[in-house]
Protein backbone atom coordinates (compact mmCIF):
# COMPACT_ATOMS: atom_id res chain seq x y z
CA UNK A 1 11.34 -43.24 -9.66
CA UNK A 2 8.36 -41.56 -11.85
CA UNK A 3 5.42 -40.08 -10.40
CA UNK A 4 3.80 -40.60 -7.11
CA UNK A 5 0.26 -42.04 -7.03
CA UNK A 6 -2.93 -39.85 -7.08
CA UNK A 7 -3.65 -40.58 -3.60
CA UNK A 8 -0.44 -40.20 -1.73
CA UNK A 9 -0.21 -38.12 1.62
CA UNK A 10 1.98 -35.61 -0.89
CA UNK A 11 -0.33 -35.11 -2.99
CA UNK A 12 -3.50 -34.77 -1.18
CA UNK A 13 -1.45 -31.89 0.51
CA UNK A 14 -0.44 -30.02 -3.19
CA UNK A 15 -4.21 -30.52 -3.97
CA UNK A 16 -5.02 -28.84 -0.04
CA UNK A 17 -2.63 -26.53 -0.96
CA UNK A 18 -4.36 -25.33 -3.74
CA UNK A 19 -7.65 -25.50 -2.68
CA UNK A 20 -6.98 -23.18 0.14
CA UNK A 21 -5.15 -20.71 -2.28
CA UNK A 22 -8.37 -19.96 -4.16
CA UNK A 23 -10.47 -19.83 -0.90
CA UNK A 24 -7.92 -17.31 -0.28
CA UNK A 25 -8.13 -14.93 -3.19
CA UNK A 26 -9.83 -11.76 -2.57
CA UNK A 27 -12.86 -11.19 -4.40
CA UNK A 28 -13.24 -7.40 -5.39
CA UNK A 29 -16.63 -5.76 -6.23
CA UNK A 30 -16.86 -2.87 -8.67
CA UNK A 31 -19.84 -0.58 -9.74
CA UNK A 32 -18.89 1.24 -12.43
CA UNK A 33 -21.36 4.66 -13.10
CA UNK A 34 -21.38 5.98 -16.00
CA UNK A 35 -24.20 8.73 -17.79
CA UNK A 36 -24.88 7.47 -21.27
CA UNK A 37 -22.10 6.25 -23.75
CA UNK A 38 -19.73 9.10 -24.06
CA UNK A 39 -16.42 9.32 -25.26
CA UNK A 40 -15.01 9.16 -21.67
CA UNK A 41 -17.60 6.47 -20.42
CA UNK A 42 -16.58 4.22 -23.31
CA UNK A 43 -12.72 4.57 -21.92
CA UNK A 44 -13.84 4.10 -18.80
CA UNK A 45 -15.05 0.86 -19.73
CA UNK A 46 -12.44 -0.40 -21.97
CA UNK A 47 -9.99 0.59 -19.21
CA UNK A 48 -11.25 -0.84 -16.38
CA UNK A 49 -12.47 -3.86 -18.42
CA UNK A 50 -8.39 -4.34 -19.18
CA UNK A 51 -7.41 -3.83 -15.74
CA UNK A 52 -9.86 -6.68 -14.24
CA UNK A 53 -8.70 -8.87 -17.11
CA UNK A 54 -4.95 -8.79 -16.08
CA UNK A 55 -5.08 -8.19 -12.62
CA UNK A 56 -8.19 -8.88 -11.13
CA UNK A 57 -8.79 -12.29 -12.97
CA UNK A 58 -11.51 -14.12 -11.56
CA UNK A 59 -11.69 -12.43 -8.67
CA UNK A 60 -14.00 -9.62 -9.34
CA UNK A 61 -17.72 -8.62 -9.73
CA UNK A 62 -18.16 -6.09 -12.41
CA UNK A 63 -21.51 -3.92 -12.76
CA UNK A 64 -22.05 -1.06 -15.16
CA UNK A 65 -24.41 1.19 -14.42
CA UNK A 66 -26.27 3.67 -16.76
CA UNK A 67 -27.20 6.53 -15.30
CA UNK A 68 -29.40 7.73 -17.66
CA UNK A 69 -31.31 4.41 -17.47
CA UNK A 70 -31.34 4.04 -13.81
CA UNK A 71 -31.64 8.04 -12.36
CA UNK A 72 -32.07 7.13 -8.84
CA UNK A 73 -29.09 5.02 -8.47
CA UNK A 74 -27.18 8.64 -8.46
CA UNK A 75 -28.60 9.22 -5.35
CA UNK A 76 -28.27 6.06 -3.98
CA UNK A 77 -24.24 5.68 -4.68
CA UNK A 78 -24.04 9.33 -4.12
CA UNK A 79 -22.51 9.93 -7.41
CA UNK A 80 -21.91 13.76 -7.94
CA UNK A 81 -19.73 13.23 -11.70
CA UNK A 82 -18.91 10.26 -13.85
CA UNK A 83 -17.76 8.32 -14.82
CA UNK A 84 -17.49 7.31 -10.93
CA UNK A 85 -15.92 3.84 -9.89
CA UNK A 86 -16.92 2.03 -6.91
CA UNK A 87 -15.00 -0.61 -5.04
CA UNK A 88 -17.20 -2.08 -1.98
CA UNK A 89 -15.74 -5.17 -1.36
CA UNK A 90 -13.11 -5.25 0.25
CA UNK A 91 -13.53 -2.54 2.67
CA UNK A 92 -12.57 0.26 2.67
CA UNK A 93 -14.91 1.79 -0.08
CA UNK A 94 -13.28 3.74 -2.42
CA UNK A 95 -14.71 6.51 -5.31
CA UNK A 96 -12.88 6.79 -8.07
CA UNK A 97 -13.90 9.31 -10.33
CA UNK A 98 -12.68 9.72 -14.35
CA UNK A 99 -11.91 7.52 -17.31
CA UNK A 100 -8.92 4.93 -15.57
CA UNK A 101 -7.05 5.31 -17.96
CA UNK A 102 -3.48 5.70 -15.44
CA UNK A 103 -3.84 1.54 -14.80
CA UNK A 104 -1.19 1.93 -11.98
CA UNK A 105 -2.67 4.93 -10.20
CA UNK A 106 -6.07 2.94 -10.35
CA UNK A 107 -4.55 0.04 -9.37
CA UNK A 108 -2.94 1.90 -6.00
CA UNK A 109 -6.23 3.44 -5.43
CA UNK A 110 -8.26 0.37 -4.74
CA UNK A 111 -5.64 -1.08 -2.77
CA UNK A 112 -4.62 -3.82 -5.33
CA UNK A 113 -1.21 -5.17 -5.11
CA UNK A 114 0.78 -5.67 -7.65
CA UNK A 115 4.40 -6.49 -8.63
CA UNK A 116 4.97 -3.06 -10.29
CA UNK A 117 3.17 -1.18 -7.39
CA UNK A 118 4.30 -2.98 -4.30
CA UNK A 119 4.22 -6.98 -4.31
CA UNK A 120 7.18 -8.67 -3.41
């Protein structure tokens, strides 16, 4: 038979279908606080920079956040040791604090499903 014209009732309901699978996705949003560029803020970095690559892809906000450069925001995000993470999007907020570098602990930790930790 070949394929089915653009406009067919099936496909208007694949593209539907697809539409409402990205106006599903959850978006996460991540503050990452580190003090300077240490050894262990650099892995921090590179590690969480990985893990938003493969599992978060496209559906994060990422913001590094210096402080050294920006003193007050220690305060603000009640940061007591970095590097700290900070997930506040979805709810619940969640403090992560250290270098990342156990993906699948992370992961677990800021509620993000995966195949290996949990998905079906």
């Amino acid at each position: 038979m070949g394929k089915q014209p653009k406009n067919t009732p099936v496909s208007k309901i694949a593209e539907y279908d697809k539409a409402l699978g990205k106006a599903d996705a959850q978006m996460y949003v991540l503050r990452l606080c580190v003090s300077g560029m240490t050894p262990r803020s650099k892995a921090a970095v590179k590690n969480l920079a990985q893990i938003c690559q493969e599992h978060l892809e496209g559906q994060y906000q990422l913001e590094v956040i210096d402080l050294y450069q920006q003193p007050a925001l220690a305060a603000t995000h009640h940061i007591i040791a970095t590097p700290t993470l900070l997930k506040s999007y979805p709810p619940p907020l969640r403090r992560l604090i250290g270098d990342l570098s156990d993906t699948e602990a992370t992961l677990r930790r800021l509620g993000i499903v995966t195949r290996k930790n949990g998905a079906a």
